[in-house]
N, C-alpha and C. Protein backbone atom coordinates (compact mmCIF):
# COMPACT_ATOMS: atom_id res chain seq x y z
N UNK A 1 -11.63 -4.34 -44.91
CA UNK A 1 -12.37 -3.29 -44.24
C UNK A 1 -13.04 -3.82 -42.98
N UNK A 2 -13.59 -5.29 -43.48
CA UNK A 2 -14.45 -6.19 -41.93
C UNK A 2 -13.20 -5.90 -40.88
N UNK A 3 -12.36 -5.95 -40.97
CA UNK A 3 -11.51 -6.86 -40.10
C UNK A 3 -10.77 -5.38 -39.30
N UNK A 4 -10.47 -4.54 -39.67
CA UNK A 4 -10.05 -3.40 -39.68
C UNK A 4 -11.23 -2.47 -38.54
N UNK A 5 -12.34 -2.70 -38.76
CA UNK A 5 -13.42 -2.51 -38.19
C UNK A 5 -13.68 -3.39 -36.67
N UNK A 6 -13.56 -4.45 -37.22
CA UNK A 6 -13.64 -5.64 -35.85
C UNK A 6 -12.09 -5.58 -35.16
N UNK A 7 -11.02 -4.77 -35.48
CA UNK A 7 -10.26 -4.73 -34.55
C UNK A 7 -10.08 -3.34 -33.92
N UNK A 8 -11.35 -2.61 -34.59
CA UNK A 8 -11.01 -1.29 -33.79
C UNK A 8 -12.06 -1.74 -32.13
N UNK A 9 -13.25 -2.50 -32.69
CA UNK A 9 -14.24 -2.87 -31.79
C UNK A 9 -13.45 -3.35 -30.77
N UNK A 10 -12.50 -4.36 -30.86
CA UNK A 10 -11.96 -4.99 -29.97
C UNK A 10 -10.91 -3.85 -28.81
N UNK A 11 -10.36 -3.44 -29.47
CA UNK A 11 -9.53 -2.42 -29.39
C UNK A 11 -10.22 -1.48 -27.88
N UNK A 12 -11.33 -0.73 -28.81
CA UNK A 12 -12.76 0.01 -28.05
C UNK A 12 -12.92 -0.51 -26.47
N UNK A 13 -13.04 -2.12 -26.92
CA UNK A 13 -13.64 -2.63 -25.55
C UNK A 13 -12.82 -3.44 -24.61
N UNK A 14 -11.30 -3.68 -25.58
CA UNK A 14 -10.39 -3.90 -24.20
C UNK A 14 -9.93 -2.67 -23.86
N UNK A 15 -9.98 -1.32 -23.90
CA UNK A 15 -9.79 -0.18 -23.46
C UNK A 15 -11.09 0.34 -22.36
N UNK A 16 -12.31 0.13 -22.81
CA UNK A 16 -12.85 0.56 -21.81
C UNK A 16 -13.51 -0.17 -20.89
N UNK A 17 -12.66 -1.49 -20.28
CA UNK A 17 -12.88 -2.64 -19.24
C UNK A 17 -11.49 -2.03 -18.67
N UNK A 18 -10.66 -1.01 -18.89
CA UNK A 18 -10.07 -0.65 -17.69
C UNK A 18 -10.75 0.11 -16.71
N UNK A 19 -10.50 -0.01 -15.44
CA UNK A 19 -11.14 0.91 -14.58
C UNK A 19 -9.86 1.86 -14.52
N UNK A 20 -10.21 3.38 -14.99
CA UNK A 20 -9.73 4.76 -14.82
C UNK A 20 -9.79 4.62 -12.98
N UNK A 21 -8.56 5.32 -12.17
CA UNK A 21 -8.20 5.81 -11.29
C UNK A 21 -8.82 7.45 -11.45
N UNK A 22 -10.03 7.33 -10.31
CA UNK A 22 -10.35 8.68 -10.14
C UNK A 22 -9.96 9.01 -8.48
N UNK A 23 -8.88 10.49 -8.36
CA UNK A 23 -8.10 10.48 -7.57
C UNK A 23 -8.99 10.97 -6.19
N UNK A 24 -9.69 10.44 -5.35
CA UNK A 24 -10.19 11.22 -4.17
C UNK A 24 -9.66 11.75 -3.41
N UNK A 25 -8.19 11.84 -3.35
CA UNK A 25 -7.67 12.70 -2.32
C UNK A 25 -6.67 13.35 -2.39
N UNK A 26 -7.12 14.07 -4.19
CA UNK A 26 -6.06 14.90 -4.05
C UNK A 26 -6.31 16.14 -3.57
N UNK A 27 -7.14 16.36 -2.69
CA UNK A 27 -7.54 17.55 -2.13
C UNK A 27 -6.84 17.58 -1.12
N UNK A 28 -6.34 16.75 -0.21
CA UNK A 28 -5.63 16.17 0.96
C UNK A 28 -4.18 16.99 1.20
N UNK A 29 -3.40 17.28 2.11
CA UNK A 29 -2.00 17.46 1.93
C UNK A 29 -1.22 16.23 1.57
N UNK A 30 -0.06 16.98 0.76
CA UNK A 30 0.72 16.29 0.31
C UNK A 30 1.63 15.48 1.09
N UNK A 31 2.70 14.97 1.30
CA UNK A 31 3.24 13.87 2.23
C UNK A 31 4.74 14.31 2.43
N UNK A 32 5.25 15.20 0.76
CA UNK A 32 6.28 15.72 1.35
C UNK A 32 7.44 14.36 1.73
N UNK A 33 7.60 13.22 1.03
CA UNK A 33 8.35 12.68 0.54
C UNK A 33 9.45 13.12 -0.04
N UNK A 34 10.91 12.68 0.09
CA UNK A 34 11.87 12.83 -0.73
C UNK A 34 12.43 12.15 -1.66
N UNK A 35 11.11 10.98 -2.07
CA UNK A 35 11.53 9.97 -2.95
C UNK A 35 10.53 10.58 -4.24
N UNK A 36 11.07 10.64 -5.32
CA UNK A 36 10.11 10.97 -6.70
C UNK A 36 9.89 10.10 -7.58
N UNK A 37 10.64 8.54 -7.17
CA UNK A 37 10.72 7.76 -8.33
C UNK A 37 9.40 7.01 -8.78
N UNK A 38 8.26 7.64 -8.38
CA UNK A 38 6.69 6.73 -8.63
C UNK A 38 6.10 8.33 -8.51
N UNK A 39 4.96 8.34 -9.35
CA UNK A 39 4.14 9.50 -9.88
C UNK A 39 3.32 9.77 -8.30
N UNK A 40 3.60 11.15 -8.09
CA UNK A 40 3.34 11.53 -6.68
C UNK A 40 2.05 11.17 -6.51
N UNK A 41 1.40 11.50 -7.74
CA UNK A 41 -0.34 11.54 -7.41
C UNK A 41 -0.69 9.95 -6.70
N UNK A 42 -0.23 9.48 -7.36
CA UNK A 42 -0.33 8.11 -7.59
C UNK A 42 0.12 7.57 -6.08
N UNK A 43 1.13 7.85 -5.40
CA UNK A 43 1.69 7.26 -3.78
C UNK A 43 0.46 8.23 -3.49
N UNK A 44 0.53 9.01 -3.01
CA UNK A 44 -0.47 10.12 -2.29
C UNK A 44 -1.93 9.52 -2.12
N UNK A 45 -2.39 8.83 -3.53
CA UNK A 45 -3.95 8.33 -3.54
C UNK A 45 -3.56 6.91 -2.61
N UNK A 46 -2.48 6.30 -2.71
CA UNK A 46 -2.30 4.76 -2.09
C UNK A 46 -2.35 5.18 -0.66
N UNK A 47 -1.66 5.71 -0.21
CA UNK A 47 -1.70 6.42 1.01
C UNK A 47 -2.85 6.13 1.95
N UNK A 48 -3.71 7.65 1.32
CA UNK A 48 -4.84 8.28 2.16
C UNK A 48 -5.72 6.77 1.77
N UNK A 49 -5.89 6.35 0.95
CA UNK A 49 -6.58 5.18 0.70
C UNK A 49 -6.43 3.91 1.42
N UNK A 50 -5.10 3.41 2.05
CA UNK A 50 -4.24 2.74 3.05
C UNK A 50 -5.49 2.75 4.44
N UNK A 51 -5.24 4.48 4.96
CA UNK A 51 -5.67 5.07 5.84
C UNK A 51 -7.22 4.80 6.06
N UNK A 52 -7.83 5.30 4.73
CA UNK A 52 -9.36 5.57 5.29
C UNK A 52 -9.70 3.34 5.04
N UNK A 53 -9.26 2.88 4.25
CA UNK A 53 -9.60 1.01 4.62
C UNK A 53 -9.40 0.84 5.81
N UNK A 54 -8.52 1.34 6.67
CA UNK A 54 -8.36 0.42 8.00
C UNK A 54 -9.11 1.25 9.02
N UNK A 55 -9.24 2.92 8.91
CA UNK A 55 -10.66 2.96 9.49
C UNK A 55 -11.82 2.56 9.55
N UNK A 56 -12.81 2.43 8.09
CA UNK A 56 -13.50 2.03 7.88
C UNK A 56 -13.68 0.85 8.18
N UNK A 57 -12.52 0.01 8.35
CA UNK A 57 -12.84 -2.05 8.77
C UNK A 57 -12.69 -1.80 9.90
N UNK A 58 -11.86 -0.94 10.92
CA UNK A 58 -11.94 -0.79 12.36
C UNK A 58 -13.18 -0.51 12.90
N UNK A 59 -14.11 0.40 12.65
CA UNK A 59 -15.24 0.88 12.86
C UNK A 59 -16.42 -0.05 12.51
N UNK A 60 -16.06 -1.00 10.95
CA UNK A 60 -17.28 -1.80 11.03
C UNK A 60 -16.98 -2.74 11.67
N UNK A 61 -15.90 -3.30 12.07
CA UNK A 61 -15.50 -4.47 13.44
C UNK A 61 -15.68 -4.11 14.34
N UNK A 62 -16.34 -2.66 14.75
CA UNK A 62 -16.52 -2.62 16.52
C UNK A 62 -15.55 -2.44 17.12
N UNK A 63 -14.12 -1.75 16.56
CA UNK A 63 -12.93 -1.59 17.22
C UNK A 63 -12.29 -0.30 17.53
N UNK A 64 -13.52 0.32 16.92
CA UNK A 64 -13.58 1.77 17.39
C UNK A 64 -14.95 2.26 16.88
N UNK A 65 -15.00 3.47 17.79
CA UNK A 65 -16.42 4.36 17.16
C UNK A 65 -16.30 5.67 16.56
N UNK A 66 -15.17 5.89 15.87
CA UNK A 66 -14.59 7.02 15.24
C UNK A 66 -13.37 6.99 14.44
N UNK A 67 -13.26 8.02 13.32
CA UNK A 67 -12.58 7.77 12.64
C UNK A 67 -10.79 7.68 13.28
N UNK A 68 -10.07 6.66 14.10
CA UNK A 68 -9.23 6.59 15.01
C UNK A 68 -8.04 6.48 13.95
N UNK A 69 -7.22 7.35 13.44
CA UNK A 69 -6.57 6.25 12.80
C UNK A 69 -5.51 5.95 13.26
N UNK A 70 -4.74 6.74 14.57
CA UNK A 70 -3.47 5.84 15.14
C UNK A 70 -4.26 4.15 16.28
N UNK A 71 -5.16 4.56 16.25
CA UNK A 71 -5.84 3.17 16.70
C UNK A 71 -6.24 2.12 16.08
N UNK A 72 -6.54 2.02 14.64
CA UNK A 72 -6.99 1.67 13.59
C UNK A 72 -4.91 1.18 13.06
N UNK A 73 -4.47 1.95 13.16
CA UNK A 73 -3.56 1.35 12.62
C UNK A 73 -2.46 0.36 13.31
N UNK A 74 -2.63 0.59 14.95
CA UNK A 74 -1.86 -0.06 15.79
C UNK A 74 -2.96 -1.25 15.90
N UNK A 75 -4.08 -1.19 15.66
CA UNK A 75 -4.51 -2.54 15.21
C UNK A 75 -4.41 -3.29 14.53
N UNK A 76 -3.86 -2.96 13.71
CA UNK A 76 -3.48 -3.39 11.90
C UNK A 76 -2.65 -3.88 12.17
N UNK A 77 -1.64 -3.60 12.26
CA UNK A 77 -0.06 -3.48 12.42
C UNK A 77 0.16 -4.73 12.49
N UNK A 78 0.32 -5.49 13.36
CA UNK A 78 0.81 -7.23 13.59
C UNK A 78 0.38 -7.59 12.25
N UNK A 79 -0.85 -8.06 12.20
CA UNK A 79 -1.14 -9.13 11.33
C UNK A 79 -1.30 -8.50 9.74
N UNK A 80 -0.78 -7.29 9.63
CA UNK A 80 -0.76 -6.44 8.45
C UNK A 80 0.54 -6.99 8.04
N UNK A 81 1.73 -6.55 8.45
CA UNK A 81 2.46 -6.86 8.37
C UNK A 81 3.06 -8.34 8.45
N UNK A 82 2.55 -8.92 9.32
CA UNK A 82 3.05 -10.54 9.06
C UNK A 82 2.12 -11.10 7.84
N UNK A 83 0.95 -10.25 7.37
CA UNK A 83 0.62 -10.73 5.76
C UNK A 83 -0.52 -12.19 6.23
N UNK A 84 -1.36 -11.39 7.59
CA UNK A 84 -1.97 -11.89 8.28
C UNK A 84 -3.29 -11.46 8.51
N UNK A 85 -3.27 -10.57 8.02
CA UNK A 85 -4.65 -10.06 7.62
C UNK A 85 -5.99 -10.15 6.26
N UNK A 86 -7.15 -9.37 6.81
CA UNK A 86 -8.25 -9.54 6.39
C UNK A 86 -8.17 -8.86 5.55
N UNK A 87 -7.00 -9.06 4.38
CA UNK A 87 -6.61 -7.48 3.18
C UNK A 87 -8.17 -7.89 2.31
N UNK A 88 -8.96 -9.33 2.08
CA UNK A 88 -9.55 -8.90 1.19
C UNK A 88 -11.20 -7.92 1.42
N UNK A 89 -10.97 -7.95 2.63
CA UNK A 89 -12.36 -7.46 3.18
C UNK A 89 -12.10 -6.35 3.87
N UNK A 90 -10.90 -5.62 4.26
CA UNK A 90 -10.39 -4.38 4.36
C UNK A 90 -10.26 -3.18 3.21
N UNK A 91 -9.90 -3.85 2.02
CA UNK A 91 -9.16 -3.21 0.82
C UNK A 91 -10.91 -2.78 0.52
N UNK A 92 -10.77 -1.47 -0.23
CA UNK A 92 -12.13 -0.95 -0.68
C UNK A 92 -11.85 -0.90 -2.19
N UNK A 93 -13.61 -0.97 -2.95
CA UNK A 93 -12.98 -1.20 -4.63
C UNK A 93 -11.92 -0.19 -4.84
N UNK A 94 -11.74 1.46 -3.85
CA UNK A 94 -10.55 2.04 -4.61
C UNK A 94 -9.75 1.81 -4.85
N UNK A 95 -9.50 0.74 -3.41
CA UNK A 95 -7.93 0.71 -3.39
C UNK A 95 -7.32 -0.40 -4.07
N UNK A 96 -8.71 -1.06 -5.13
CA UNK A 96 -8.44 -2.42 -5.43
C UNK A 96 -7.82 -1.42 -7.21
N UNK A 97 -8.27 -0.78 -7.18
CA UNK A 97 -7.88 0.24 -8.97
C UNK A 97 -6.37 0.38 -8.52
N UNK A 98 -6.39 0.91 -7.72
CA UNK A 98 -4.85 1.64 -6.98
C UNK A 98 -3.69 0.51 -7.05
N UNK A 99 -4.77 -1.33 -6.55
CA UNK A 99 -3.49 -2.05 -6.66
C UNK A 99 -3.07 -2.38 -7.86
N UNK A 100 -3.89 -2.07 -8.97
CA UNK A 100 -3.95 -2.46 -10.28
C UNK A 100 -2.88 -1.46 -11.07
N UNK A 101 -2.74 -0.46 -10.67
CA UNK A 101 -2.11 0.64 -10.99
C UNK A 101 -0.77 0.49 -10.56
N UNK A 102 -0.49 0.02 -9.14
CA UNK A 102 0.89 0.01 -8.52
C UNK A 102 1.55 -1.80 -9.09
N UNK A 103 0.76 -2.06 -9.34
CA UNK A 103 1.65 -3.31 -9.65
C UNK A 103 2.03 -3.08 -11.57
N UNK A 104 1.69 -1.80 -12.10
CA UNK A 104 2.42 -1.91 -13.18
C UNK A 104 3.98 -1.21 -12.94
N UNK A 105 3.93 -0.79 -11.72
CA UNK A 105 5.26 -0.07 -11.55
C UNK A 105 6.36 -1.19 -11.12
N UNK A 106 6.58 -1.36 -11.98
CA UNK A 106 7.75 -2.78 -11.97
C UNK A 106 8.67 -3.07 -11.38
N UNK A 107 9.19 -1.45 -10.99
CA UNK A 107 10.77 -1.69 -10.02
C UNK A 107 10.19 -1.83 -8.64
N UNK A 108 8.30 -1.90 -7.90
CA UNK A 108 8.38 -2.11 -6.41
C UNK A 108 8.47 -3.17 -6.24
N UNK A 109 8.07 -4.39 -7.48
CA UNK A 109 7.48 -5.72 -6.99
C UNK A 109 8.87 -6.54 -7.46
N UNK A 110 9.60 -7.72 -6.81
CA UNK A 110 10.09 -8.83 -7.10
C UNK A 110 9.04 -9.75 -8.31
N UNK A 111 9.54 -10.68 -8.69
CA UNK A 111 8.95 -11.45 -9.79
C UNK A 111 7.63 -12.04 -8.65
N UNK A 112 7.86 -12.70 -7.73
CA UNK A 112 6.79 -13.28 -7.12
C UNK A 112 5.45 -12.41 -6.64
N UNK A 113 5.88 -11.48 -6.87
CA UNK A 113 5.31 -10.07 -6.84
C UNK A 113 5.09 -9.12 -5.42
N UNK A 114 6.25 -9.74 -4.71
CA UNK A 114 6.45 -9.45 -3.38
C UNK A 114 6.69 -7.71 -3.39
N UNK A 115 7.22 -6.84 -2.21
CA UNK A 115 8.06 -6.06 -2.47
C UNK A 115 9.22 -5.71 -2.43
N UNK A 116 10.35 -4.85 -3.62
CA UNK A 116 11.21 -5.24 -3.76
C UNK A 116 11.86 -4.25 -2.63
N UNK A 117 12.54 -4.59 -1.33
CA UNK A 117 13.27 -3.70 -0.41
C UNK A 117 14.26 -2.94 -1.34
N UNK A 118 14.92 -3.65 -2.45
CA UNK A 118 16.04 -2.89 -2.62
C UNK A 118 15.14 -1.97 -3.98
N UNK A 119 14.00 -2.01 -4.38
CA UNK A 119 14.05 -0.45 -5.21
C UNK A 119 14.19 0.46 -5.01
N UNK A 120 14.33 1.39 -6.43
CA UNK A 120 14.97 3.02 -5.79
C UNK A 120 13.77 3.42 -4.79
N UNK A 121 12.58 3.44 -5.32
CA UNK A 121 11.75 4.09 -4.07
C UNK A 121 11.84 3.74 -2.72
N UNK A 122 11.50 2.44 -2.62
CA UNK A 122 11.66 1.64 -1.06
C UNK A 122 12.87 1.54 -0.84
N UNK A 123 13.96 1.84 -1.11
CA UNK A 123 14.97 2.40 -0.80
C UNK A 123 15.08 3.56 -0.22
N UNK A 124 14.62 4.32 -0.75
CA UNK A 124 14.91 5.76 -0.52
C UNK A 124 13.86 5.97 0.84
N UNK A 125 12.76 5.32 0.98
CA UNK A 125 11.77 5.39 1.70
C UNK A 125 12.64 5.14 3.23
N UNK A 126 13.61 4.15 3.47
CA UNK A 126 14.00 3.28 3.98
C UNK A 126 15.09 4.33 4.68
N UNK A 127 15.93 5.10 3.52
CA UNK A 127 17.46 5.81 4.03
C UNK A 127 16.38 7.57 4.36
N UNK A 128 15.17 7.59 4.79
CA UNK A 128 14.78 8.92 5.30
C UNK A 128 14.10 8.44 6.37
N UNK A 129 13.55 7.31 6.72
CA UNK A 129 13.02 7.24 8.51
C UNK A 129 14.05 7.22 9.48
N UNK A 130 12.83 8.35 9.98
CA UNK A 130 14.11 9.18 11.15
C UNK A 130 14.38 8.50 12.15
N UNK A 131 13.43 7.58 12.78
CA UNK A 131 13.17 6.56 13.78
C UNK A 131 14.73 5.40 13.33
N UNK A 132 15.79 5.91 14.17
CA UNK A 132 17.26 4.92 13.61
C UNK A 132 16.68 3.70 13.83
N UNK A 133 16.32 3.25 14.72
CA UNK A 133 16.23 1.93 15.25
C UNK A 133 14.86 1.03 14.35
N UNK A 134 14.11 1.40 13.93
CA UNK A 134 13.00 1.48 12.87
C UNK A 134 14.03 0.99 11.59
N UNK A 135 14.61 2.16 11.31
CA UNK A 135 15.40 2.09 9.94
C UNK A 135 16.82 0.94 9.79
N UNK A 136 17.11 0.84 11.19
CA UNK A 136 18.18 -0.07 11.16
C UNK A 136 17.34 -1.86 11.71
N UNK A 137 16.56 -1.86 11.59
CA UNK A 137 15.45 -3.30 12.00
C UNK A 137 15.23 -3.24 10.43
N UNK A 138 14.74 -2.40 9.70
CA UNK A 138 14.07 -2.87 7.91
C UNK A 138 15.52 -3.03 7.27
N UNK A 139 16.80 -2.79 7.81
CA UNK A 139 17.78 -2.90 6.61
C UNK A 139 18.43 -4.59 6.94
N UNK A 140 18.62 -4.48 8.51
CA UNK A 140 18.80 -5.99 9.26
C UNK A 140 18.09 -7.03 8.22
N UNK A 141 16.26 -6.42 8.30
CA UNK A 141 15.46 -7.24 7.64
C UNK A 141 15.63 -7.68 6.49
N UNK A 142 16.16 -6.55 5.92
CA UNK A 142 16.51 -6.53 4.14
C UNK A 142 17.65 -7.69 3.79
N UNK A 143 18.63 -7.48 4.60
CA UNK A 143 19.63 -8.27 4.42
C UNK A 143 19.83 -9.97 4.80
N UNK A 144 18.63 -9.97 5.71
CA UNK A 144 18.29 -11.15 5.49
C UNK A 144 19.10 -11.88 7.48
N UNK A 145 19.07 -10.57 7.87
CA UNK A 145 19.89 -10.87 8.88
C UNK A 145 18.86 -10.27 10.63
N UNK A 146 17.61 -10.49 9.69
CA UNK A 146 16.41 -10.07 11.27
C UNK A 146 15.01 -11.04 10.40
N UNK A 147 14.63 -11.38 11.18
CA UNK A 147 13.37 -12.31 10.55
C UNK A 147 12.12 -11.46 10.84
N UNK A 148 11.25 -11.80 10.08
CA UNK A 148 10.05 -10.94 10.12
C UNK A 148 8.90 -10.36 11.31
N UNK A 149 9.20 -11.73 12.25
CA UNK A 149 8.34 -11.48 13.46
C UNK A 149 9.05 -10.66 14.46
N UNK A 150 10.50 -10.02 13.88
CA UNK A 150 11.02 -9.55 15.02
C UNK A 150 11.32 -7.78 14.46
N UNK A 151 11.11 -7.78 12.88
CA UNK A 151 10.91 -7.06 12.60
C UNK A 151 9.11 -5.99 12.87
N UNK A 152 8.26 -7.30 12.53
CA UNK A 152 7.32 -6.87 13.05
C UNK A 152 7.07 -5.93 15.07
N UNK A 153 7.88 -6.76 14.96
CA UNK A 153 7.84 -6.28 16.91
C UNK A 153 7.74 -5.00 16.96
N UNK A 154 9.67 -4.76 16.41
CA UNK A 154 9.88 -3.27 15.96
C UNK A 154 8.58 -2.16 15.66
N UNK A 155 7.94 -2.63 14.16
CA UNK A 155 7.10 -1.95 13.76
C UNK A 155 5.81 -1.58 15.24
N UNK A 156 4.70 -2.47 16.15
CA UNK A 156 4.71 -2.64 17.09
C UNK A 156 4.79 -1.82 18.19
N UNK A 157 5.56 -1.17 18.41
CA UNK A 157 6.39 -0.85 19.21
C UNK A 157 6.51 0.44 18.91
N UNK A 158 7.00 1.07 18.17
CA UNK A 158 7.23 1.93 17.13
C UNK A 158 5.95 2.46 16.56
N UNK A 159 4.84 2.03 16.50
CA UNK A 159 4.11 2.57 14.97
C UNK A 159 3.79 4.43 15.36
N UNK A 160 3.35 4.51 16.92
CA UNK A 160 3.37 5.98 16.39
C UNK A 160 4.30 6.82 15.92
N UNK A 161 4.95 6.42 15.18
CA UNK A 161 5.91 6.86 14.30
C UNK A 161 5.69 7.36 13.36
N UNK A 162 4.59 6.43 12.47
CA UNK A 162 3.56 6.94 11.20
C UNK A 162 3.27 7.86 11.30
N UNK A 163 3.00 8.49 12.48
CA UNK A 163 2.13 9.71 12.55
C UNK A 163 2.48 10.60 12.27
N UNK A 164 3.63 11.03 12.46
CA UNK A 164 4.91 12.16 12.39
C UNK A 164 5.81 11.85 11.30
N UNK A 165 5.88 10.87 10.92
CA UNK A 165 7.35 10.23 9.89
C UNK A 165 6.80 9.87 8.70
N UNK A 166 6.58 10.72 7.72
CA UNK A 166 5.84 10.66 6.33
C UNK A 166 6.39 9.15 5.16
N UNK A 167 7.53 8.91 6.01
CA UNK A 167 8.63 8.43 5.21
C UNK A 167 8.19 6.59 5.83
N UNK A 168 8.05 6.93 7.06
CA UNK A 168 8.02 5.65 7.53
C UNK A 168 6.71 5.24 7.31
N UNK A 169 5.37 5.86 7.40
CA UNK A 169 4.12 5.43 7.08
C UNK A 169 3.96 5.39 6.09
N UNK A 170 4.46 5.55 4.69
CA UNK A 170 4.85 5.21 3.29
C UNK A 170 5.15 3.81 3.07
N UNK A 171 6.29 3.66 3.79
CA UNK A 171 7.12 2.62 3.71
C UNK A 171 5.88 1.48 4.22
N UNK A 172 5.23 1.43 5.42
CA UNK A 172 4.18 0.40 6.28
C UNK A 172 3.21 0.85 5.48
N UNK A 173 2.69 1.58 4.34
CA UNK A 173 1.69 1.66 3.45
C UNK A 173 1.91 0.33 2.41
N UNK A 174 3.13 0.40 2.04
CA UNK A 174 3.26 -0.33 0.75
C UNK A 174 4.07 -1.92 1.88
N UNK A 175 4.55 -1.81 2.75
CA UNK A 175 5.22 -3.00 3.40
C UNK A 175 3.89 -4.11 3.87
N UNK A 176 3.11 -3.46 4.59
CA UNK A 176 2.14 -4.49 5.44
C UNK A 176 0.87 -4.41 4.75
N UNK A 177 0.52 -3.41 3.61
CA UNK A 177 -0.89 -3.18 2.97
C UNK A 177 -0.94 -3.79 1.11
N UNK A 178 -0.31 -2.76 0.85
CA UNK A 178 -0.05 -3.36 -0.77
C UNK A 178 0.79 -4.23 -1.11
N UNK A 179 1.68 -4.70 -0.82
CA UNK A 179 2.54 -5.56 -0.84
C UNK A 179 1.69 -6.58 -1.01
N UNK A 180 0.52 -7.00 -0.03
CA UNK A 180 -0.04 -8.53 0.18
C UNK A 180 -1.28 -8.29 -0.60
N UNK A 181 -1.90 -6.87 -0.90
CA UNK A 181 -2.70 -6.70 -1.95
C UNK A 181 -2.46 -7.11 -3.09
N UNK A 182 -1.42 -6.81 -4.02
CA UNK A 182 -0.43 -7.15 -4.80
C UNK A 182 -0.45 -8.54 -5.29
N UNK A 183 -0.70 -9.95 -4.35
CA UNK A 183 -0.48 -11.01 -4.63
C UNK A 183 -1.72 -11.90 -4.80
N UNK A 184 -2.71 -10.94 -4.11
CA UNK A 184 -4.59 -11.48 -4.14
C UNK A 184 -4.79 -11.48 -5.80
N UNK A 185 -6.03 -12.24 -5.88
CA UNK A 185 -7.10 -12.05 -6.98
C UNK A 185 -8.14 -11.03 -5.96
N UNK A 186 -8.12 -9.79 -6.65
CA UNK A 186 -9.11 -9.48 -5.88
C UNK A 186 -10.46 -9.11 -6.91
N UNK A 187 -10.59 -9.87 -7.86
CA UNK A 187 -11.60 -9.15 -8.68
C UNK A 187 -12.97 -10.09 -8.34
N UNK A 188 -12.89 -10.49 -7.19
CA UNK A 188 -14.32 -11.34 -6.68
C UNK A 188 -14.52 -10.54 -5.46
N UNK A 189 -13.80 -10.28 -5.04
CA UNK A 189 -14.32 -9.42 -3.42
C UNK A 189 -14.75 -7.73 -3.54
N UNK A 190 -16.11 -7.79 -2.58
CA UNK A 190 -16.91 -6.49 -3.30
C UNK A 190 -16.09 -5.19 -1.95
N UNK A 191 -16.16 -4.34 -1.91
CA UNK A 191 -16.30 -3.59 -1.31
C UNK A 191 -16.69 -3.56 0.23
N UNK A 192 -15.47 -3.24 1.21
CA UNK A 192 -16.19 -3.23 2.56
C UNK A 192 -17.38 -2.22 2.92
């Protein structure tokens, strides 16, 4: 009966040391993706959450005085993507639940816990940006036949693309943001 008791306790309290995902933006429009293979709610919160971190670190860096976010994100961009950035002092505790959440989805991450180009989602993410030259630089990349700093260029060059291309700012959500979230300890870093 002791024991039965002391494993419900245990039970109790490795259940409620998860942090629950409470969704802030699902009030937001939807994104309108044609990929379904990851729980919509779930991309949608990574997203807008993507978005409002790199405002919020733009603004407390003095790199803008408003919520900018094609400015905020063409700031990002280089060193986001080359996996060169300040992810642990950018990322906010939400988005630190969010990475906790996306890294149980098994088919985005490689074993090293990179991301995997060829899953069905980032796949699919990949065969709907409309931007050809965008889409034909990430497959080059994929194949192992464009290196990253030249892929980065692309991105660069390109990013107001995000703005309009639901598909492609998806893709640079999870390519240059979670991806390198993904590989942190982030359970020491507080909140920007």
């Amino acid at each position: 009966m002791s024991k039965t008791i002391l494993l419900i306790l245990i039970f109790i309290s490795f259940n409620s040391c998860k942090k629950p995902l409470n969704y802030k933006f699902s009030n937001l429009k939807n994104l309108n993706l044609n990929c379904s293979q990851i729980k919509s709610n779930l991309v949608k919160e990574a997203y807008y959450s993507f978005r409002e971190d790199l405002v919020t670190y733009a603004i407390k860096n003095n790199k803008t005085d408003s919520k900018n976010l094609p400015l905020s994100l063409a700031l990002f961009i280089v060193n986001g993507a080359l996996g060169e950035a300040d992810f642990k002092n950018i990322a906010s505790n939400h988005t630190k639940i969010i990475v906790s959440k996306l890294a149980k989805e098994n088919q985005l991450w490689n074993n090293d816990k990179s991301l995997n180009y060829h899953s069905i989602f980032i796949t699919c993410l990949i065969n709907n940006i409309k931007n050809t030259e965008i889409k034909n630089a990430i497959l080059l990349y994929r194949e192992g036949r464009f290196n990253k700093e030249e892929l980065v260029e692309i991105y660069r060059v390109n990013i107001r693309e995000a703005n309009t291309d639901s598909h492609f700012a998806m893709f640079i959500t999870f390519e240059s943001y979670y991806q390198y979230l993904n590989k942190l300890d982030l359970t020491n870093y507080g909140s920007p």
